[in-house]
Protein backbone atom coordinates (compact mmCIF):
# COMPACT_ATOMS: atom_id res chain seq x y z
CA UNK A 1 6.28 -47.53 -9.94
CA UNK A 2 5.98 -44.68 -12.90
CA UNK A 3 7.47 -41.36 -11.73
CA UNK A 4 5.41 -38.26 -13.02
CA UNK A 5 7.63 -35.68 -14.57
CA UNK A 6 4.86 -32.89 -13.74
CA UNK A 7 5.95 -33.07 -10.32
CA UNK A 8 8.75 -31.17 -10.62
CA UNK A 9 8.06 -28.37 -12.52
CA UNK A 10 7.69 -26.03 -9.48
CA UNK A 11 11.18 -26.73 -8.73
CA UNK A 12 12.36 -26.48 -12.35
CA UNK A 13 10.36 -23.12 -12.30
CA UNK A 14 12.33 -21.31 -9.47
CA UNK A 15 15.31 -22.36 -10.54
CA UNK A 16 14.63 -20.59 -13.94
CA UNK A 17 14.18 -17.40 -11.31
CA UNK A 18 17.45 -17.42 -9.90
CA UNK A 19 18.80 -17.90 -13.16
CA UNK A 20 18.00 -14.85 -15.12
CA UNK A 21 19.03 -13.02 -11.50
CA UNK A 22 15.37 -12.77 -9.47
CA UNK A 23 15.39 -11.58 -6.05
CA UNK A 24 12.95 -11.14 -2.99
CA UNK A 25 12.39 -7.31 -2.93
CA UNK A 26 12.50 -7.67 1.12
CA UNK A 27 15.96 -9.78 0.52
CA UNK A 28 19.34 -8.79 1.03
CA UNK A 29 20.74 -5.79 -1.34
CA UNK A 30 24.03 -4.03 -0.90
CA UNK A 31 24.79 -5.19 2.47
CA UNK A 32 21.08 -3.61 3.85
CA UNK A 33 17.96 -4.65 3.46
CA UNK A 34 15.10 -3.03 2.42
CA UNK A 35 13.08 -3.66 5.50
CA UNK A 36 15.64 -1.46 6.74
CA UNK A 37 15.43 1.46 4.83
CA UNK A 38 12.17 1.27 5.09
CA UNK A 39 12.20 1.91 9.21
CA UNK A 40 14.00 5.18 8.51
CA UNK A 41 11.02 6.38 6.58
CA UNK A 42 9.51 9.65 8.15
CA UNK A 43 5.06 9.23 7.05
CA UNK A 44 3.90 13.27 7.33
CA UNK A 45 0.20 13.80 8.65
CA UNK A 46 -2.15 13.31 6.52
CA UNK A 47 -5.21 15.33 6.48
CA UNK A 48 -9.04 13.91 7.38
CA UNK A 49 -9.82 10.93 9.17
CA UNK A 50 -9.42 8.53 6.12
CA UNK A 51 -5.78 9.81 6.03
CA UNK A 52 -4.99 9.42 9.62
CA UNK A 53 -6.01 5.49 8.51
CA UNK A 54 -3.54 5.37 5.60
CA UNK A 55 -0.92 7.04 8.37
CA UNK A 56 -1.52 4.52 10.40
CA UNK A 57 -1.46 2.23 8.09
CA UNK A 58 1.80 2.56 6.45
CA UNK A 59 3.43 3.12 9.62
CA UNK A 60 2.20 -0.24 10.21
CA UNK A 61 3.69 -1.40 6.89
CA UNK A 62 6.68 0.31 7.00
CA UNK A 63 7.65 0.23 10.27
CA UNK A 64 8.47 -3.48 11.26
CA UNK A 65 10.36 -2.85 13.94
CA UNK A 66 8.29 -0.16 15.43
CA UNK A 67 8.37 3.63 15.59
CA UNK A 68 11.80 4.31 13.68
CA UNK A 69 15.18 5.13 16.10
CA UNK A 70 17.00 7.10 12.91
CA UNK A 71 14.59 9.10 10.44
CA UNK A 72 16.33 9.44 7.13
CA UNK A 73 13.35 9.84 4.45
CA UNK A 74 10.32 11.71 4.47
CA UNK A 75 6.90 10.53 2.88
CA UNK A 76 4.72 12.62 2.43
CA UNK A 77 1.14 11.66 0.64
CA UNK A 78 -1.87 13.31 -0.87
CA UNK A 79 -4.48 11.25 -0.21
CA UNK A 80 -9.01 11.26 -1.34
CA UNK A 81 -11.55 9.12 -1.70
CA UNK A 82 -14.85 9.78 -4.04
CA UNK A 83 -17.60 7.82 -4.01
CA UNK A 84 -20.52 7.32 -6.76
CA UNK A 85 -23.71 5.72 -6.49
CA UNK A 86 -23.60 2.70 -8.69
CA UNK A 87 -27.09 0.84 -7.71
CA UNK A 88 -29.99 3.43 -8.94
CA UNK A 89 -33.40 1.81 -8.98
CA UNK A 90 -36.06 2.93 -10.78
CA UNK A 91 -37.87 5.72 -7.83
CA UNK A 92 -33.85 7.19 -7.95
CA UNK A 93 -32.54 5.53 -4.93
CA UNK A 94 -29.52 4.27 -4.41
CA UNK A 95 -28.41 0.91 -3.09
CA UNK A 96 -24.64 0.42 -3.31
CA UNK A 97 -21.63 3.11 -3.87
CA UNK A 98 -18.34 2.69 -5.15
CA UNK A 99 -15.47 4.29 -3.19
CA UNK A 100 -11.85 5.37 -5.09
CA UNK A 101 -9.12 6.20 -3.27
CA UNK A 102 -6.43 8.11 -5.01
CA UNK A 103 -2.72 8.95 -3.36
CA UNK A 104 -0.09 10.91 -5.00
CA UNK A 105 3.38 9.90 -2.72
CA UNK A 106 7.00 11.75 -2.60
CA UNK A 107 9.86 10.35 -1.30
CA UNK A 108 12.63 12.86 0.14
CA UNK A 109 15.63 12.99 2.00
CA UNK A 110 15.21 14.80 5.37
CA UNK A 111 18.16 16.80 5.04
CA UNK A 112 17.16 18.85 1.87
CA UNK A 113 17.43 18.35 -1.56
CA UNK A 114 15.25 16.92 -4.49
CA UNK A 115 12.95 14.41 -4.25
CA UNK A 116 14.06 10.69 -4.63
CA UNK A 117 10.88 8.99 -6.21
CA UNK A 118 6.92 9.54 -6.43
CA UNK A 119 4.54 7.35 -6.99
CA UNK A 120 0.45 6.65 -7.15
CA UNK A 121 -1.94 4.56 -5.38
CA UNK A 122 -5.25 3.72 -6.67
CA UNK A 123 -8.17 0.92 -5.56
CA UNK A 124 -11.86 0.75 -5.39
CA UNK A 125 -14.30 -0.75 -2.98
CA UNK A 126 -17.77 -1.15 -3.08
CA UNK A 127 -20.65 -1.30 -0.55
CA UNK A 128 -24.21 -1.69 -0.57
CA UNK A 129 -26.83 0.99 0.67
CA UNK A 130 -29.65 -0.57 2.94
CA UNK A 131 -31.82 1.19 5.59
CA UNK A 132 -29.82 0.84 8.65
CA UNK A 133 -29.44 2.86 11.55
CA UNK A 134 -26.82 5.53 11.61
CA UNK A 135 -24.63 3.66 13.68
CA UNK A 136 -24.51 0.95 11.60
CA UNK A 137 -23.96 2.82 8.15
CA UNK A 138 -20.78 4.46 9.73
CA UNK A 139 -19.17 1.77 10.75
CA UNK A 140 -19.68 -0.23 7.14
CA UNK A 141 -18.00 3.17 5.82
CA UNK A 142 -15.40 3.17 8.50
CA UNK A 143 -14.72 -0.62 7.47
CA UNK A 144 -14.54 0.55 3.87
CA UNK A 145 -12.40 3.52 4.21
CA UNK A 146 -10.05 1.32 6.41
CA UNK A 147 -10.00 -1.26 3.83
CA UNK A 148 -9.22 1.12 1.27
CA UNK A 149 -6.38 2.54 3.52
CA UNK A 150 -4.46 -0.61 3.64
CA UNK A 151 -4.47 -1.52 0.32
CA UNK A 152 -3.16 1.87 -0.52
CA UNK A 153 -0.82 1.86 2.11
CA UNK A 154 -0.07 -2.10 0.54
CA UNK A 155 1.03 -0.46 -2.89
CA UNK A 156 2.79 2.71 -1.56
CA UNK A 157 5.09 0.49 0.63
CA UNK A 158 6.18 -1.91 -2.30
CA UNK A 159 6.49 1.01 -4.55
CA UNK A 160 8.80 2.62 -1.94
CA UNK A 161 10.66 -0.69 -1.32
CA UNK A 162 11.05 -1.24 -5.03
CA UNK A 163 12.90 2.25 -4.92
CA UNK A 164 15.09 1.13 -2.17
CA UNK A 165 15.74 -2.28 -4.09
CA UNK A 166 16.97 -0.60 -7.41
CA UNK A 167 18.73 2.45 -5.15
CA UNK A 168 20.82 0.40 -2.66
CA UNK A 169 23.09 3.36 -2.14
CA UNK A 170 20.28 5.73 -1.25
């Protein structure tokens, strides 16, 4: 019976990650974990009805534990969305846009003082253009603009929990 040294190169791998001093982002740091900062994270309103999505959204994100007992941070975001046709036939009509969402985040301390960190968001999402009725095109967009709220939402939450990870004091 010939033993395959291939097989353990996973393991070899992630001990080479706790060796040069990896951790989980969402893993213990200074005696409070991230997830834990991140409940005491105050999301403003956001204007529209795609922002109420990213609201919800990152209150989703954020907030494992629920609705947060102790607010010590405030986010607030500036969130769009643009869309462009990309599928022109030849008579000028469209047949599929591309949507990009764009958020520009700040991270403060509800008592007063200077911002702690900001950050961007970006992604795209496409969808195709066919004759449907209007009932149908809005919800594809809703779908869309939801989709593009949670992967925003996604990227703001790890950029804030990367904050909290390097700031264990904050």
């Amino acid at each position: 019976m010939s033993s395959n040294p291939r097989k353990f190169l996973p393991v070899l791998g992630l001990l080479a990650l706790g060796g040069c001093g990896f951790t989980p982002l969402y893993g213990q740091s200074g005696g409070t974990t991230v997830a834990r900062k991140l409940d005491t994270v105050a999301v403003g309103n956001i204007p529209d009805r795609t922002g109420q999505m990213l609201r919800e959204s990152l209150e989703t994100q954020m907030h494992a534990a629920g609705a947060p007992d102790t607010e010590l941070y405030s986010l607030t975001v500036d969130y769009s969305i643009g869309d462009t046709a990309i599928g022109i036939q030849q008579d000028t009509a469209a047949t599929r846009n591309r949507f990009i969402a764009n958020a520009k985040w700040v991270l403060s301390p509800i008592a007063g003082g200077p911002p702690l960190a900001t950050g961007m968001a970006t992604t795209e999402n496409a969808a195709n253009i066919v004759d449907q009725q209007y009932f149908a095109l809005t919800l594809e967009t809703d779908t869309v603009n939801q989709q593009l709220a949670d992967t925003i939402a996604a990227q703001i939450t790890s950029q804030v929990a990367a904050y909290f990870n390097a700031h264990p004091g904050a």
